[in-house]
Protein backbone atom coordinates (compact mmCIF):
# COMPACT_ATOMS: atom_id res chain seq x y z
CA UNK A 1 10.33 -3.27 28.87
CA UNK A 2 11.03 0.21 27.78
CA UNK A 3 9.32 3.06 29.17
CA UNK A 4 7.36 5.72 26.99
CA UNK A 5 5.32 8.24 26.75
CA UNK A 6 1.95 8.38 24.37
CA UNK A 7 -0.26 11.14 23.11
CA UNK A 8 -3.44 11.50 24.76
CA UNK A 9 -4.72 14.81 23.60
CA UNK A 10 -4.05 18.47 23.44
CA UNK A 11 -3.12 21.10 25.32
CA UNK A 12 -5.73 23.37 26.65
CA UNK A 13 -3.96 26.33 25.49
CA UNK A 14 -3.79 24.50 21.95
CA UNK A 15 -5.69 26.96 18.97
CA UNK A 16 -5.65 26.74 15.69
CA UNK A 17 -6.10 24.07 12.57
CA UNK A 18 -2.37 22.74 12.71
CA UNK A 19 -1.02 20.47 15.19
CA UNK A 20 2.71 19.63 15.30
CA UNK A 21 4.75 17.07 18.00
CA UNK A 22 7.91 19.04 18.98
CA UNK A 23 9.93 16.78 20.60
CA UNK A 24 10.84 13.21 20.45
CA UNK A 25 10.47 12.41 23.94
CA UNK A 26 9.46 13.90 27.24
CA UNK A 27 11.57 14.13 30.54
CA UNK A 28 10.16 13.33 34.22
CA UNK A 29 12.10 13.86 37.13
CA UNK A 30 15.47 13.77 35.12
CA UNK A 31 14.41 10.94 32.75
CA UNK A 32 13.35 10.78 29.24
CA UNK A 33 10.51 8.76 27.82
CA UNK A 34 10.42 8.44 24.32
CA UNK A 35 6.93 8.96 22.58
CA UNK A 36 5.63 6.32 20.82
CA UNK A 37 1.69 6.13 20.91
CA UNK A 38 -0.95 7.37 20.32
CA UNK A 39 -4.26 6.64 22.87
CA UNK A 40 -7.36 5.49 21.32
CA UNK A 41 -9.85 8.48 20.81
CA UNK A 42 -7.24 10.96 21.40
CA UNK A 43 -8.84 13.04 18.85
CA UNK A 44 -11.93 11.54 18.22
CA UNK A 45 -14.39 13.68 16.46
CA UNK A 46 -12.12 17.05 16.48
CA UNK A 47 -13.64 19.33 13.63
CA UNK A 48 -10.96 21.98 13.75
CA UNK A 49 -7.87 20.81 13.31
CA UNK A 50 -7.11 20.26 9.65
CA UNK A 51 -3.06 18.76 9.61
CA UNK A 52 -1.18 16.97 12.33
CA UNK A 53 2.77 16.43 12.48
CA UNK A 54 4.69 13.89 14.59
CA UNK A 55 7.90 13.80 12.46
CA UNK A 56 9.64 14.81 15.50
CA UNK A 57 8.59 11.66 16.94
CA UNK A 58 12.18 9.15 16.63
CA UNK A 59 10.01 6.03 17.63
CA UNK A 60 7.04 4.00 15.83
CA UNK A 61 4.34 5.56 16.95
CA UNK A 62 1.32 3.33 17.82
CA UNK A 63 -2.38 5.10 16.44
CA UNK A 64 -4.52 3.93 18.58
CA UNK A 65 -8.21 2.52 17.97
CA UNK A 66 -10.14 5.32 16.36
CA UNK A 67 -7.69 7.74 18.00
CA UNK A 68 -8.74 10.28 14.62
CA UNK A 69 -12.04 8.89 14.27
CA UNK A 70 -14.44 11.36 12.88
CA UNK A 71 -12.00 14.46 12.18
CA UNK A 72 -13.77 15.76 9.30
CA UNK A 73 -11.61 18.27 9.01
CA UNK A 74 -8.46 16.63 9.21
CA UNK A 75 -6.10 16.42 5.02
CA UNK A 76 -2.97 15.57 6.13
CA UNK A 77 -0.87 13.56 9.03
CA UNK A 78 2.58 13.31 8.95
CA UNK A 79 4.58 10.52 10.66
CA UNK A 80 8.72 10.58 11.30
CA UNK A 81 9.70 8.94 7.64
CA UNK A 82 12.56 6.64 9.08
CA UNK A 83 9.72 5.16 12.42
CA UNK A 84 7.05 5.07 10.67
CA UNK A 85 3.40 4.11 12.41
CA UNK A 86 1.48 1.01 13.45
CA UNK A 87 -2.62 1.57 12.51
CA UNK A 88 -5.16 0.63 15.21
CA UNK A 89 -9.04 -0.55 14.31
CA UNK A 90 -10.88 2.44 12.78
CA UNK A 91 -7.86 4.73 13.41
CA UNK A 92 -9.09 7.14 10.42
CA UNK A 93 -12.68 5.82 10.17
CA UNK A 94 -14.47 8.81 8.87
CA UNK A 95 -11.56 11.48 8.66
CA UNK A 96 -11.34 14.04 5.70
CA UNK A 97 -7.65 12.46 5.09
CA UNK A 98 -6.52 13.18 1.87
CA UNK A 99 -3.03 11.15 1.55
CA UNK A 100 -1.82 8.64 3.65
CA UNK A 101 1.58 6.41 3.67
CA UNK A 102 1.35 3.00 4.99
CA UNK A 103 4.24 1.04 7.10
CA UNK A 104 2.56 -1.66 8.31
CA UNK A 105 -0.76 -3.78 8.58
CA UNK A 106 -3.97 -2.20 8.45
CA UNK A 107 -6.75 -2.89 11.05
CA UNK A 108 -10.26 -3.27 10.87
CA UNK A 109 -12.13 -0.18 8.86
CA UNK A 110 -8.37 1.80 9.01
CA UNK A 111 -9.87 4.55 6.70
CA UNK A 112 -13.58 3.47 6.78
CA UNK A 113 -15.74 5.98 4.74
CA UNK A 114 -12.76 8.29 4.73
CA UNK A 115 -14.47 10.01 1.32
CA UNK A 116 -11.38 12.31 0.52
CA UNK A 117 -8.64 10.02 0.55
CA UNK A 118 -7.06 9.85 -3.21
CA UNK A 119 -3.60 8.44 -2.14
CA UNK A 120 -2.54 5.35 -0.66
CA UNK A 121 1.57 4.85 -0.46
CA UNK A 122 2.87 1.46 1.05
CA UNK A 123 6.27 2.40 2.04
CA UNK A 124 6.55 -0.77 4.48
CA UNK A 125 5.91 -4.91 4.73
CA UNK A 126 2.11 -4.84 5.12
CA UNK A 127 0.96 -8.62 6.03
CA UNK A 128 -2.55 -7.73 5.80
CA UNK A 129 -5.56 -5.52 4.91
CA UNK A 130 -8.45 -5.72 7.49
CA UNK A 131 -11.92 -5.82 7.10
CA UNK A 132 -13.36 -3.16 5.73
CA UNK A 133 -10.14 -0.91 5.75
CA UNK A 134 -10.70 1.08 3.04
CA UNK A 135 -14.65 0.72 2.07
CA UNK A 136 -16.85 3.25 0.93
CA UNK A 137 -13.20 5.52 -0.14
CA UNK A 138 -14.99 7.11 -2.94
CA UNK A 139 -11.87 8.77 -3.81
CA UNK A 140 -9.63 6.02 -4.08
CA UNK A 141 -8.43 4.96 -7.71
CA UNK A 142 -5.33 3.32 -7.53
CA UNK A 143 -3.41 0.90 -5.31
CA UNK A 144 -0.01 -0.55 -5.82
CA UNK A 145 0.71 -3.36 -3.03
CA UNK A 146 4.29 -3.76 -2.33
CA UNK A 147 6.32 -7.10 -1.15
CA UNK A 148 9.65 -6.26 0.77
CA UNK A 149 12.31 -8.92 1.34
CA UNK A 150 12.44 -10.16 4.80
CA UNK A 151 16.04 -11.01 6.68
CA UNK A 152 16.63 -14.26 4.99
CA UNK A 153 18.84 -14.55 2.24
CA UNK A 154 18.56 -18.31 -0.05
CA UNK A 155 21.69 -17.59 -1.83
CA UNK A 156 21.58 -16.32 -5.76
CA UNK A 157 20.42 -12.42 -4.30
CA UNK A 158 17.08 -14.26 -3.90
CA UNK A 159 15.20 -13.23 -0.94
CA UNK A 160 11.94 -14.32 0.44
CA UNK A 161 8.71 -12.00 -0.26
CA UNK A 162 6.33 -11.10 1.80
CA UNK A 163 3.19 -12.63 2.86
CA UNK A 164 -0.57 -10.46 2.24
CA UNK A 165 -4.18 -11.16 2.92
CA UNK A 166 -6.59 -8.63 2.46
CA UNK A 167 -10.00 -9.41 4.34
CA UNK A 168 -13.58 -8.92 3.45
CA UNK A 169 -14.96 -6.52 2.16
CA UNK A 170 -11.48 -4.37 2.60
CA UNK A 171 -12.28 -2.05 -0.47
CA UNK A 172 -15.90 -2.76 -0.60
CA UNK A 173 -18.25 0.47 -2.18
CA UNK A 174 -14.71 2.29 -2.71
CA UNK A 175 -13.72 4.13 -5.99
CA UNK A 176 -10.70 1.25 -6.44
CA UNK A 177 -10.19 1.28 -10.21
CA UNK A 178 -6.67 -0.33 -10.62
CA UNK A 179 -4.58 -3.02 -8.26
CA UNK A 180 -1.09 -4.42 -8.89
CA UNK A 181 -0.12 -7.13 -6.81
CA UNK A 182 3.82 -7.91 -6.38
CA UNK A 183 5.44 -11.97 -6.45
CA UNK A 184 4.01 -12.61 -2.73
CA UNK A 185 5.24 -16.01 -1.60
CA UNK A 186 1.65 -16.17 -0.16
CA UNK A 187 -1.25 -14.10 -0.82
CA UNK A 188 -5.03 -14.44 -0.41
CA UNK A 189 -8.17 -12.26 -0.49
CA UNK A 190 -11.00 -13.22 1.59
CA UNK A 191 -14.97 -13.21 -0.30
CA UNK A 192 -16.49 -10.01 -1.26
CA UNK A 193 -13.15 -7.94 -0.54
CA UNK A 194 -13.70 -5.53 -3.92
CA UNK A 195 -17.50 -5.61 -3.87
CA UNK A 196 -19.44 -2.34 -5.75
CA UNK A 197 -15.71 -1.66 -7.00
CA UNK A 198 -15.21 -0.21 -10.18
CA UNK A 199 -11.96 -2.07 -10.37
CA UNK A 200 -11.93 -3.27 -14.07
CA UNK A 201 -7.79 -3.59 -13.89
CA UNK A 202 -5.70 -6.30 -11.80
CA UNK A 203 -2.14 -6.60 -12.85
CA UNK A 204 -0.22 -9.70 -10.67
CA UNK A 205 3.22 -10.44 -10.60
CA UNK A 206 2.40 -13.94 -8.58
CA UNK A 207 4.04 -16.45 -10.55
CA UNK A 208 3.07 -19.42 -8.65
CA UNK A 209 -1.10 -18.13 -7.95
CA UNK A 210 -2.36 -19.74 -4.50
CA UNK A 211 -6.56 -20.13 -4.07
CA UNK A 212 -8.44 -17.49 -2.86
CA UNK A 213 -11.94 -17.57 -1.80
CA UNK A 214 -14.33 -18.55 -4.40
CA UNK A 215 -15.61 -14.90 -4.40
CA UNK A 216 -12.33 -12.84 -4.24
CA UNK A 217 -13.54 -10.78 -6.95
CA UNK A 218 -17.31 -11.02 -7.02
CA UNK A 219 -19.03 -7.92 -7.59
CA UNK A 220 -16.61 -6.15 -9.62
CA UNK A 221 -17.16 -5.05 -13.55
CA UNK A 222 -17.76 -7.69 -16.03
CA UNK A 223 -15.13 -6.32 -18.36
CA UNK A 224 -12.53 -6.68 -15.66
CA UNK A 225 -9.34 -8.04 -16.93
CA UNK A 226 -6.37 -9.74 -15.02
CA UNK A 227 -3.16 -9.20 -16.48
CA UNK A 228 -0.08 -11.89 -15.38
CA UNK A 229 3.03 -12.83 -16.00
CA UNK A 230 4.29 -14.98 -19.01
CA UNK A 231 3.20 -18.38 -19.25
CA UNK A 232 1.07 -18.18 -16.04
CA UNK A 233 -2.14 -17.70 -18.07
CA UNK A 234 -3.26 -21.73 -17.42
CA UNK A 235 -2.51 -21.84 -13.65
CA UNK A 236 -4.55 -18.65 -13.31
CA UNK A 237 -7.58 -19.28 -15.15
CA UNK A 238 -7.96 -23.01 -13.72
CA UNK A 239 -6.79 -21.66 -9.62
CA UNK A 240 -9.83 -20.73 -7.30
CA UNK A 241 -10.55 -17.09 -7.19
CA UNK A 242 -8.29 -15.95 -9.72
CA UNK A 243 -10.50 -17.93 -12.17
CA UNK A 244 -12.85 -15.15 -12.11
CA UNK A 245 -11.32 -13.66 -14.53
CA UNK A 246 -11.04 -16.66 -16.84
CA UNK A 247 -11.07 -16.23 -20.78
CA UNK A 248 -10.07 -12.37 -19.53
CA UNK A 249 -6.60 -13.02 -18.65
CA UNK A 250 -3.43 -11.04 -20.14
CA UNK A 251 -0.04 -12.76 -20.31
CA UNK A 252 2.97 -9.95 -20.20
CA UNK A 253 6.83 -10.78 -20.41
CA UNK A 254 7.72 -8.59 -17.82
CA UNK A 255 7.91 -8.85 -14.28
CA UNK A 256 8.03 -5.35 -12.05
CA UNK A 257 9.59 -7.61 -9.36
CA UNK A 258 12.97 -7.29 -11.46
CA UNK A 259 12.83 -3.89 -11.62
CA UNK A 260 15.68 -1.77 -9.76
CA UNK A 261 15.20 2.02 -8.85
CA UNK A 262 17.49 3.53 -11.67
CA UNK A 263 16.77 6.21 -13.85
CA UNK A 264 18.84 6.84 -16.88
CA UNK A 265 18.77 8.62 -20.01
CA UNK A 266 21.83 7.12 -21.39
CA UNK A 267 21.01 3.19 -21.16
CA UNK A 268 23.95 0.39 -21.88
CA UNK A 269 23.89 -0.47 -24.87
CA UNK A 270 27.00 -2.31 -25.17
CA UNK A 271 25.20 -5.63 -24.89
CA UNK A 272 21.82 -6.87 -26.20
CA UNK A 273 18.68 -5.86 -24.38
CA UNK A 274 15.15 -6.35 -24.10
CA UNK A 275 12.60 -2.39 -24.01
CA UNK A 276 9.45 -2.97 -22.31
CA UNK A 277 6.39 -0.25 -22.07
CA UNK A 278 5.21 0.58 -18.21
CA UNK A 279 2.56 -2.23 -18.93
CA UNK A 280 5.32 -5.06 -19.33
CA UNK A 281 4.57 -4.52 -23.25
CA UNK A 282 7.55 -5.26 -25.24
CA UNK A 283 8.65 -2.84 -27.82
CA UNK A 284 11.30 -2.34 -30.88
CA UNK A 285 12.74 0.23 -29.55
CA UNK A 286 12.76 3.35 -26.81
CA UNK A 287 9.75 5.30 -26.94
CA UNK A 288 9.09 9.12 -25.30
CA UNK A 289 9.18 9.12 -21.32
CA UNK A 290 9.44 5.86 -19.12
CA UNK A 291 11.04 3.00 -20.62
CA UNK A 292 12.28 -0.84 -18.47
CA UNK A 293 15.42 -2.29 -19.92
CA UNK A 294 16.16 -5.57 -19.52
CA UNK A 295 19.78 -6.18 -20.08
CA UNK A 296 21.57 -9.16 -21.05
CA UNK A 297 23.11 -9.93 -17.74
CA UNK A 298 19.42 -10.09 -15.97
CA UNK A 299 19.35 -6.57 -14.77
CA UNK A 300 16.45 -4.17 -15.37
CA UNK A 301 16.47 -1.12 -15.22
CA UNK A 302 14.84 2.24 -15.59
CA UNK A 303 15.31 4.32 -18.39
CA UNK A 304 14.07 7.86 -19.32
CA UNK A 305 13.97 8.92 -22.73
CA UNK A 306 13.09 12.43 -23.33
């Protein structure tokens, strides 16, 4: 087992409202132990200290359980881009976070109450969303789940995707207006997990829908509408869970699975091609800003047309 160094508080000669980690490791005696934690209640309850950096930190750093529990007047935390984090029960419960990038699981009530935070980014395989992770964000609009491939290729460029669950009552009493959920080769959501949501839109890219729990989506709005893709509408509206949304489901042609990271404003069009709308809404041509191109040999793409 590696030795290593975590983060158990400040130093006493620390003032100010910014924090920032230094150094990558520390050295004892001639040897060097990398950081890579974070104790629980490290900072629990600080109500000075308003933006926290660890980029310097080379390893994943571990947050400990409710190690920024209560910093009200905490915005921002910054983790090393390339390491990432691993999130601990109630490791933001109750901060004034504002933004937030995700690179792995969530534990239970993650960012419970955390009434500021606007901007969720999942920049990593997440297998799941624990209870209560994000309830009672009052700020929190939008998410967009992501499914990464995993190290197993089946031949054809197809990889495996991801797995998610998201547990109860993970966004319950939270602002959550929109969700998109990538092609998961498994997915669930536990009963109750968008309760006194205002989430009226859920865009999935599942093409094969599993069960959820009978009441995945109770408590949301009526008018809620599921949008899926292409000639998935049946399996949707007759599959536990998802059948919530029955006689309100939206068939689109376009999957945002296919989609590669290219922008363009000079698309092919040697060959015969397919222009779809940011909502998977085909069109007769290429309209003003954001345009996916799906060209004959398979390949979507981005296109920008100014």
């Amino acid at each position: 087992m590696t030795e290593a160094a975590r983060i158990i508080g400040l130093a006493p000669s620390f003032s100010g409202t910014k924090a920032v980690l230094n150094k990558a490791a520390i050295t004892i005696d001639g040897k060097a132990y990398p950081i890579n934690a974070i104790a629980d209640n490290t900072f629990y309850e600080n109500t000075t200290i308003e933006e926290m950096d660890f980029s310097a930190a080379t390893s994943t750093i571990d947050v400990g359980d409710g190690a920024f529990e209560g910093t009200s007047a905490m915005r921002h935390v910054k983790f090393n881009d390339k390491a990432g984090w691993y999130c601990g029960a109630a490791s933001f419960c109750g901060s004034g976070i504002e933004e937030i990038t995700i690179y792995g699981s969530l534990g239970m009530a993650a960012f419970l109450n955390c009434k500021n935070l606007k901007d969720v980014d999942f920049a990593a395989a997440c297998d799941f969303i624990g209870y209560n992770a994000f309830a009672g964000c009052s700020s929190l609009e939008n998410i967009k789940l992501k499914s990464f491939p995993v190290e197993k290729d089946w031949g054809d460029g197809y990889y495996s995707k991801s797995a998610m669950r998201i547990y109860e009552g993970a966004f319950d009493g939270s602002g959550l207006k929109s969700l998109t959920i990538p092609a998961y080769t498994s997915f669930y959501i536990e009963a109750n997990a968008f309760k006194n949501t205002p989430l009226t839109s859920v865009v999935s890219y599942i093409e094969y829908p599993e069960a959820l729990d009978t009441d995945a989506f109770t408590g949301i709005p009526a008018e809620a509408t599921l949008s899926v893709p292409f000639g998935t509408q049946y399996m949707y509206e007759y599959t536990t869970g998802w059948d919530h949304f029955y006689g309100q489901t939206i068939e689109r042609e376009w999957a945002a699975t296919d989609v590669q990271e290219v922008e363009t404003s000079t698309p092919n069009t040697q060959h015969p091609s397919t222009i779809y709308d940011m909502q998977g809404i085909r069109q007769t041509n290429l309209k003003k800003g954001l345009n996916i191109i799906r060209q004959a040999d398979g390949t979507t793409i981005k296109v920008v047309q100014k």
